[in-house]
Protein backbone atom coordinates (compact mmCIF):
# COMPACT_ATOMS: atom_id res chain seq x y z
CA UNK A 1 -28.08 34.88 -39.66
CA UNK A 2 -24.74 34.91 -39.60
CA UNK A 3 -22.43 31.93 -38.31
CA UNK A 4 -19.49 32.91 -35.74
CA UNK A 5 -16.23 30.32 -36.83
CA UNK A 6 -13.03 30.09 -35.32
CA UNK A 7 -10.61 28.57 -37.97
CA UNK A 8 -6.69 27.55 -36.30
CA UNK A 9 -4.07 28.30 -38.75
CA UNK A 10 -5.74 30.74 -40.48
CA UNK A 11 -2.75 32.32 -41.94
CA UNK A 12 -1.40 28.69 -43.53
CA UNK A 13 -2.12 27.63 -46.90
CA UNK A 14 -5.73 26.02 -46.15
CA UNK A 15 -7.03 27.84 -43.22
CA UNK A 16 -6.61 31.26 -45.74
CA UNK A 17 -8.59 29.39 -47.96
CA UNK A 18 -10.82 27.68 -46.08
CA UNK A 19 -11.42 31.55 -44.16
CA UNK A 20 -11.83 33.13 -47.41
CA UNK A 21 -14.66 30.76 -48.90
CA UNK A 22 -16.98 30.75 -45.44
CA UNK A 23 -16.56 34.90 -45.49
CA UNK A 24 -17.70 34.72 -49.22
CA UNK A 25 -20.85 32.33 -47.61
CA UNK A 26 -21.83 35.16 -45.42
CA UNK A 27 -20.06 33.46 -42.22
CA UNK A 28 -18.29 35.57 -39.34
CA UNK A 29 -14.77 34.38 -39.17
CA UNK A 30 -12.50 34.25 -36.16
CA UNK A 31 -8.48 33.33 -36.81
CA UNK A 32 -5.88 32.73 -34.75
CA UNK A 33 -2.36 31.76 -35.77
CA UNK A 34 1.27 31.69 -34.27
CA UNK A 35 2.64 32.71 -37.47
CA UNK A 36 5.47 30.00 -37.89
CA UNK A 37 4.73 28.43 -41.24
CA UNK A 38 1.57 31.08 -42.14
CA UNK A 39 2.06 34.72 -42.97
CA UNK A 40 -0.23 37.29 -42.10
CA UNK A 41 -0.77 38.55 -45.93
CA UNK A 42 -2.66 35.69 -46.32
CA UNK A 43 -5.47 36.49 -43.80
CA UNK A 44 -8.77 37.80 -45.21
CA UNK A 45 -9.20 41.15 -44.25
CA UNK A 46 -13.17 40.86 -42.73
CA UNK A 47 -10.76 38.20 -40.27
CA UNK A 48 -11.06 38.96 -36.74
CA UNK A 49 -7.29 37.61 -36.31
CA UNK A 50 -5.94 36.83 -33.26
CA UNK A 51 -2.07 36.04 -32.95
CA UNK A 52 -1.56 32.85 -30.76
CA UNK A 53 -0.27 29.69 -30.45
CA UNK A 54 -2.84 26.74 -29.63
CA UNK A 55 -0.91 25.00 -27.80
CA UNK A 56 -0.91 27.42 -25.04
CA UNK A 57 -4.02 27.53 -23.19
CA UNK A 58 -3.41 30.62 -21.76
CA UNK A 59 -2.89 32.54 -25.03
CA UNK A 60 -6.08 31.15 -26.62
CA UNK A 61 -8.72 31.21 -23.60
CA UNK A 62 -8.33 35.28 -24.49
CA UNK A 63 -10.15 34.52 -27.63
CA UNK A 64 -13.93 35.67 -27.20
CA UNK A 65 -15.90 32.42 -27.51
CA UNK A 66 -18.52 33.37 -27.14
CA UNK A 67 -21.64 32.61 -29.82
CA UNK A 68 -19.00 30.09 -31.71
CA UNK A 69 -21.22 27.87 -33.37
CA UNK A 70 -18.00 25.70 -35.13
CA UNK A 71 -14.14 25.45 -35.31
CA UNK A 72 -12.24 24.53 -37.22
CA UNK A 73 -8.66 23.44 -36.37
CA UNK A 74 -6.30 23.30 -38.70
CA UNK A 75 -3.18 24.46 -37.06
CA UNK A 76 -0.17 22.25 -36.41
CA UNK A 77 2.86 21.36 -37.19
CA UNK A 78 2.60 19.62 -40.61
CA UNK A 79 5.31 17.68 -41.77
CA UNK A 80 6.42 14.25 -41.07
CA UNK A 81 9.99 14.52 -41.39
CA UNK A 82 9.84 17.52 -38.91
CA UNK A 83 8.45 15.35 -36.46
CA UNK A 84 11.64 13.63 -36.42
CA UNK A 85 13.66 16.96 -35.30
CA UNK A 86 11.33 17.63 -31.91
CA UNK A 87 8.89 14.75 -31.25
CA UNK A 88 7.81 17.00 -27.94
CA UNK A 89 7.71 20.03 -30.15
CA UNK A 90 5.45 18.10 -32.88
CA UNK A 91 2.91 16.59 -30.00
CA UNK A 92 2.56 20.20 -28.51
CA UNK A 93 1.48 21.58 -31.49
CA UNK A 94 -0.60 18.84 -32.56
CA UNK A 95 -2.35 17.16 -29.53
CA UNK A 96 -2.01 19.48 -26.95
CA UNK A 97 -3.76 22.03 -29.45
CA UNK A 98 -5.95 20.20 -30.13
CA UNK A 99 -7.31 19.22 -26.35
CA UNK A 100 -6.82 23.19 -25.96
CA UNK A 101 -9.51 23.73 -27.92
CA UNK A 102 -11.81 20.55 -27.39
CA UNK A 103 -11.81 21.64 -23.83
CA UNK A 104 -12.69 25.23 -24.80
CA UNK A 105 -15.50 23.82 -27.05
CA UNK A 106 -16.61 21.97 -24.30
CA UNK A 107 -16.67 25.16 -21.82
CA UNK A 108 -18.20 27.88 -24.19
CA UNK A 109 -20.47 25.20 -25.54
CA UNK A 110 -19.00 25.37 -29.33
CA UNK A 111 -21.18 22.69 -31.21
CA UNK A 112 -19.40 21.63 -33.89
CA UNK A 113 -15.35 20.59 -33.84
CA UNK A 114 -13.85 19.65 -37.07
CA UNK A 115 -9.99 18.48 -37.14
CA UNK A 116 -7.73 18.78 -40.36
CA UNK A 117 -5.73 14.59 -39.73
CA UNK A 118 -3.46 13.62 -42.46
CA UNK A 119 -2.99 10.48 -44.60
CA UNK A 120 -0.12 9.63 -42.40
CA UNK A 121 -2.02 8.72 -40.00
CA UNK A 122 -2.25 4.92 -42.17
CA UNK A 123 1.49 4.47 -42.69
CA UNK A 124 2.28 1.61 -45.31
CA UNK A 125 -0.28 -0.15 -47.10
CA UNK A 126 -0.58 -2.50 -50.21
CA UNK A 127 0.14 -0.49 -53.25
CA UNK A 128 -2.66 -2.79 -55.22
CA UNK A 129 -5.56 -1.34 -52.68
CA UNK A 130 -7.10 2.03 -51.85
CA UNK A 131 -7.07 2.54 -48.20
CA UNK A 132 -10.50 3.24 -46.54
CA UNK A 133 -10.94 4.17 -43.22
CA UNK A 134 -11.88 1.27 -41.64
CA UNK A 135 -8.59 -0.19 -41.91
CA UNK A 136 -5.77 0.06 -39.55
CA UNK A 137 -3.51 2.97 -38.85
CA UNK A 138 0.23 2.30 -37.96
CA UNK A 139 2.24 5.59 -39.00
CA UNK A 140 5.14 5.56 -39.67
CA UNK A 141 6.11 9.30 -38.03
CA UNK A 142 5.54 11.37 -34.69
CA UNK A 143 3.89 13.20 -37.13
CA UNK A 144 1.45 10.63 -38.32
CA UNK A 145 1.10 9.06 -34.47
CA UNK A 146 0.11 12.96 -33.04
CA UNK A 147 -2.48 13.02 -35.76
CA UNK A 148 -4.30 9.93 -34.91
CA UNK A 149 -3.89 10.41 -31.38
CA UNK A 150 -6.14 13.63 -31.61
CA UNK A 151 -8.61 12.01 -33.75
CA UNK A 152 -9.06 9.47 -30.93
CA UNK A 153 -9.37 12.27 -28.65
CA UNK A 154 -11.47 13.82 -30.77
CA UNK A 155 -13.60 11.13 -30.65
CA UNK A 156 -13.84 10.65 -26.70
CA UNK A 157 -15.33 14.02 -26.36
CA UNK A 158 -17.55 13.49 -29.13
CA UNK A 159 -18.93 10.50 -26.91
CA UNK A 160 -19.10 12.15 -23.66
CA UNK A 161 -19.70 15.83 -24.17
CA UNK A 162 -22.09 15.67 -27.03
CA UNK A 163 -20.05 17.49 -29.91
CA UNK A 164 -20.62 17.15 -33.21
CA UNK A 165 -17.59 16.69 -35.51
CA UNK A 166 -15.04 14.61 -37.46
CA UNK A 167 -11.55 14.30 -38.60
CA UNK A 168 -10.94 14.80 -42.02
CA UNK A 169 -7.58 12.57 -43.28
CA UNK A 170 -6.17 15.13 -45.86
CA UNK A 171 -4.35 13.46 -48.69
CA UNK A 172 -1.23 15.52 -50.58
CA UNK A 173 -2.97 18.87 -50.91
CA UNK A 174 -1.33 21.22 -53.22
CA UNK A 175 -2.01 24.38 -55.04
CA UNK A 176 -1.77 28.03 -55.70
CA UNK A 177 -0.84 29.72 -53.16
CA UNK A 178 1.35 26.91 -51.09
CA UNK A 179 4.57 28.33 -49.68
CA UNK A 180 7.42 28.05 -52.14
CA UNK A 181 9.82 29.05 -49.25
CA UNK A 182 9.36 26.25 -46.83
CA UNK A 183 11.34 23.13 -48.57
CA UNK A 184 10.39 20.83 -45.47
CA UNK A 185 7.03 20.19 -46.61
CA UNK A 186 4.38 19.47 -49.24
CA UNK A 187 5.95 17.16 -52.20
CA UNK A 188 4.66 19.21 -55.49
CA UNK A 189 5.64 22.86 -54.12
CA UNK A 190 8.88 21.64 -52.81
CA UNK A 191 9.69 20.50 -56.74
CA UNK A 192 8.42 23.59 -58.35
CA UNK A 193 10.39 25.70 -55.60
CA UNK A 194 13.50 24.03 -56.50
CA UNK A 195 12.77 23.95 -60.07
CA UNK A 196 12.11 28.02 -59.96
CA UNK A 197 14.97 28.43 -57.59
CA UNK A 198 17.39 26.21 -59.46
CA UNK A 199 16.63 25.12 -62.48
CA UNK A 200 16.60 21.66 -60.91
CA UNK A 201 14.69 19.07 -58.88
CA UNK A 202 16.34 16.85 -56.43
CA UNK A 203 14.06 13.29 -55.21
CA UNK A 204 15.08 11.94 -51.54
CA UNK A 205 13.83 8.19 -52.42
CA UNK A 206 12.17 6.48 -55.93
CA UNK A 207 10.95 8.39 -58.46
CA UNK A 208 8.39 5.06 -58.27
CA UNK A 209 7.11 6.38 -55.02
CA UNK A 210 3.21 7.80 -55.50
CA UNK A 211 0.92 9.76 -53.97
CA UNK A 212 -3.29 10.35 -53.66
CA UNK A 213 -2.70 14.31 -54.59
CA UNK A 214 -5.67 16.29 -54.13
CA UNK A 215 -6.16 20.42 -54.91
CA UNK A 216 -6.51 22.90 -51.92
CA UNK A 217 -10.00 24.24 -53.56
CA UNK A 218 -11.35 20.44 -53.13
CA UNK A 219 -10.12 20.60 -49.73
CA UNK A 220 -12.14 23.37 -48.90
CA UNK A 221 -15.14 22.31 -50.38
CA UNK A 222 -15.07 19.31 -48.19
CA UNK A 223 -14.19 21.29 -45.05
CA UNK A 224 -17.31 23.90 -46.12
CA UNK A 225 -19.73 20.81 -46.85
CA UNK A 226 -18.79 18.72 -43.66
CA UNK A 227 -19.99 20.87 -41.62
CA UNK A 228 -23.55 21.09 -42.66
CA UNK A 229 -23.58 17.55 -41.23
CA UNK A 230 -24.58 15.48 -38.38
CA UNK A 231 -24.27 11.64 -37.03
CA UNK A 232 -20.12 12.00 -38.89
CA UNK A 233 -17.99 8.87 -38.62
CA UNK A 234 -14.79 8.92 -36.89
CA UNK A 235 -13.23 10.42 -40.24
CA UNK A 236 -13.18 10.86 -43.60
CA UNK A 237 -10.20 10.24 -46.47
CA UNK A 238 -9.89 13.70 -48.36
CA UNK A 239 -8.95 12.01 -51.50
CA UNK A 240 -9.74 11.50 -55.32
CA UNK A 241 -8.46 7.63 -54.89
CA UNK A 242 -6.04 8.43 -58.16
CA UNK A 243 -2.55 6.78 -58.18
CA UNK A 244 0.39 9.37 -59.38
CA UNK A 245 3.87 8.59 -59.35
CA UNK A 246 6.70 10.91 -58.29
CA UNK A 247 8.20 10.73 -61.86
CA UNK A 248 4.56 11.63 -63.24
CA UNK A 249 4.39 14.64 -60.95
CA UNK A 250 7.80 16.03 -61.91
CA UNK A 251 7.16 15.59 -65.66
CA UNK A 252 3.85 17.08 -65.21
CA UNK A 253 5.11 20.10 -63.05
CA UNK A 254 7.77 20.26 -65.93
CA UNK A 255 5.47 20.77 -68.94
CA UNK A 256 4.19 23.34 -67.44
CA UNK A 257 7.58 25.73 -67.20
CA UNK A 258 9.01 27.68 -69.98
CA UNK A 259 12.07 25.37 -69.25
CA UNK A 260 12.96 21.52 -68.74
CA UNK A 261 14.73 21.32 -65.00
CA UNK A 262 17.16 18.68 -64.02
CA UNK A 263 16.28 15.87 -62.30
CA UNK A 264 18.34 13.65 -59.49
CA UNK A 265 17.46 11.07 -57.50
CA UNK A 266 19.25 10.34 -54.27
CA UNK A 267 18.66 9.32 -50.50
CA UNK A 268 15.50 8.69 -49.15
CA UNK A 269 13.44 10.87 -46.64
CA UNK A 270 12.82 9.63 -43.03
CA UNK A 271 9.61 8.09 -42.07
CA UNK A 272 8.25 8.23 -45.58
CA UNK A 273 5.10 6.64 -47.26
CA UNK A 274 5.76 4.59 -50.27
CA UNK A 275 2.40 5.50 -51.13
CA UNK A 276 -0.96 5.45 -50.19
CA UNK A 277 -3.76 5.98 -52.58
CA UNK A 278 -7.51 6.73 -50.46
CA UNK A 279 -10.75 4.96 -50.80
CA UNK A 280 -13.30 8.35 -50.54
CA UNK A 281 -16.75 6.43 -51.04
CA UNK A 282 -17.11 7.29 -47.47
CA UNK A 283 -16.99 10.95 -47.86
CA UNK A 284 -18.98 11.22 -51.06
CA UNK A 285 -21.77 8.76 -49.78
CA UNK A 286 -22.23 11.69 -46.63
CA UNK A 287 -22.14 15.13 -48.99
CA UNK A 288 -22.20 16.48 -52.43
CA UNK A 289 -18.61 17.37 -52.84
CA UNK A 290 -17.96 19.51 -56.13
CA UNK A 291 -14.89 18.78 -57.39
CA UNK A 292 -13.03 20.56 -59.48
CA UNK A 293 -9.59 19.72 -60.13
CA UNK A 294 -9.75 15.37 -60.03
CA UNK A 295 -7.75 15.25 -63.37
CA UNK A 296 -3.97 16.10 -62.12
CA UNK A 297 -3.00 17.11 -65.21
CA UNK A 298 -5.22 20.01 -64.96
CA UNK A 299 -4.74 20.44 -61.11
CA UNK A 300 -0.92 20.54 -61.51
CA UNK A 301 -1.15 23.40 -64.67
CA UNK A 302 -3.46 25.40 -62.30
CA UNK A 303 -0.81 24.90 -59.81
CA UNK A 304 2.30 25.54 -62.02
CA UNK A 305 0.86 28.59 -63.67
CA UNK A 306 -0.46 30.44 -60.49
CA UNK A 307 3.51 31.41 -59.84
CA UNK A 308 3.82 32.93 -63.13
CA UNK A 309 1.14 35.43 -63.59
């Protein structure tokens, strides 16, 4: 029998995906978008879409709920130094979506709620440990504080209204198919943009900064295998616990073009992680996640090379 979904932001660079993969599983997908950062090419045809912004409640309680067995929200505003432009704007689009459609779940009797949280949500840690969750979150964004605040929400509803779900705390996801266009977010596609675009890449902060990167398909699997599951934890790091360093990443992302870009370093970028690196023992302890692209070297070639077929 067929499973209904409703997947928010399922025009962006994961909620395509994610769409794409539960169609493939047999699965009866429901989208809805605003369009701001996702473009409607990206939506899978079988896609009931539905244009609409989450955080208006009157746009989305249009959407026919009923039969929804899960959703999955992924749409938001995604980018910590955005947050800094429009707190308001950033806490609309992140919590009040998000209690949009817990309260929906809550009225159409959706079972299952899973929430796409970020690695911001930890802020600074120890460079010498891998962050698990357990420990304590203190971002360092409006970007990072909206995203913990709906987990938390999340939570409370899970508590009194039954629902079964999690928040999964995304790591730097990358990959074919990220927007080249939008140089406001996502480290790796905002190099290779600039590197296509310009023959150049420009760093806002140390080249010694690093990052937990992990590749889009891995993120789905984990989405697709969460929600198979009951009794979930708070949350889950989306990670491969794998330190690489800004200056790695650029020479990687280099090696893979036909030519070598220049490289400066200036500034630094508001509300920015030194680096975290993710503990996932949690995650793979609760299902069998199949990854495939753990060694970066491979990820970033598979990332590089999807622009220039």
């Amino acid at each position: 029998m067929k499973k209904k979904i409703l997947i928010t932001g399922v025009a962006g660079f994961i909620g395509s995906k994610l769409a794409r993969k539960l169609i493939e599983k047999g699965n009866y997908v429901i989208g809805i978008d605003n369009l701001v950062t996702g473009y409607k090419k990206n939506i899978p045809a079988k896609v009931n879409f539905f244009y609409g912004d989450c955080s208006n409640y009157k746009q989305i309680v249009k959407i026919d709920f009923k039969n929804v067995e899960t959703i999955f929200h992924l749409a938001g505003q995604s980018g910590g130094v955005i947050s800094f432009d429009d707190p308001i704007k950033d806490m609309k689009y992140n919590l009040e979506s998000t209690l949009n459609l817990l309260n929906l779940a809550v009225n159409n009797r959706v079972r299952n709620f899973f929430y796409a949280s970020s690695v911001a949500v930890y802020g600074q840690k120890k460079s010498s440990i891998k962050v698990s969750e357990i420990d304590r979150c203190n971002p360092l964004s409006f970007y990072g504080q909206s995203k913990f605040t709906s987990e938390n929400y999340l939570e409370l509803y899970k508590k009194f209204y039954k629902i079964n779900g999690t928040s999964l705390r995304l790591f730097n996801t990358y990959g074919p198919g990220q927007d080249l266009n939008n140089l406001r977010q996502g480290m790796l596609s905002i190099y290779l943009s600039q590197a296509i675009r310009n023959k150049k890449i420009i760093v806002n902060g140390s080249v010694d900064r690093f990052r937990d990167f992990v590749h889009v398909d891995d993120v789905v699997s984990a989405f697709v295998e969460i929600m198979k599951k009951k009794n979930l934890s708070k949350a889950y790091n989306v990670c491969y616990g794998v330190k690489t360093s800004v200056k790695k990443a650029i020479k990687l992302i280099s090696k893979n073009l036909p030519y070598a870009p220049r490289v400066t370093v200036k500034g630094k970028t508001l509300g920015d992680q030194f680096g975290v690196v993710g503990n996932n023992n949690l995650l793979k302890k609760k299902i069998k996640w199949k990854r495939k692209f753990e060694n970066i070297e491979i990820g970033i070639e598979n990332f590089v090379c999807s622009y220039f077929k």
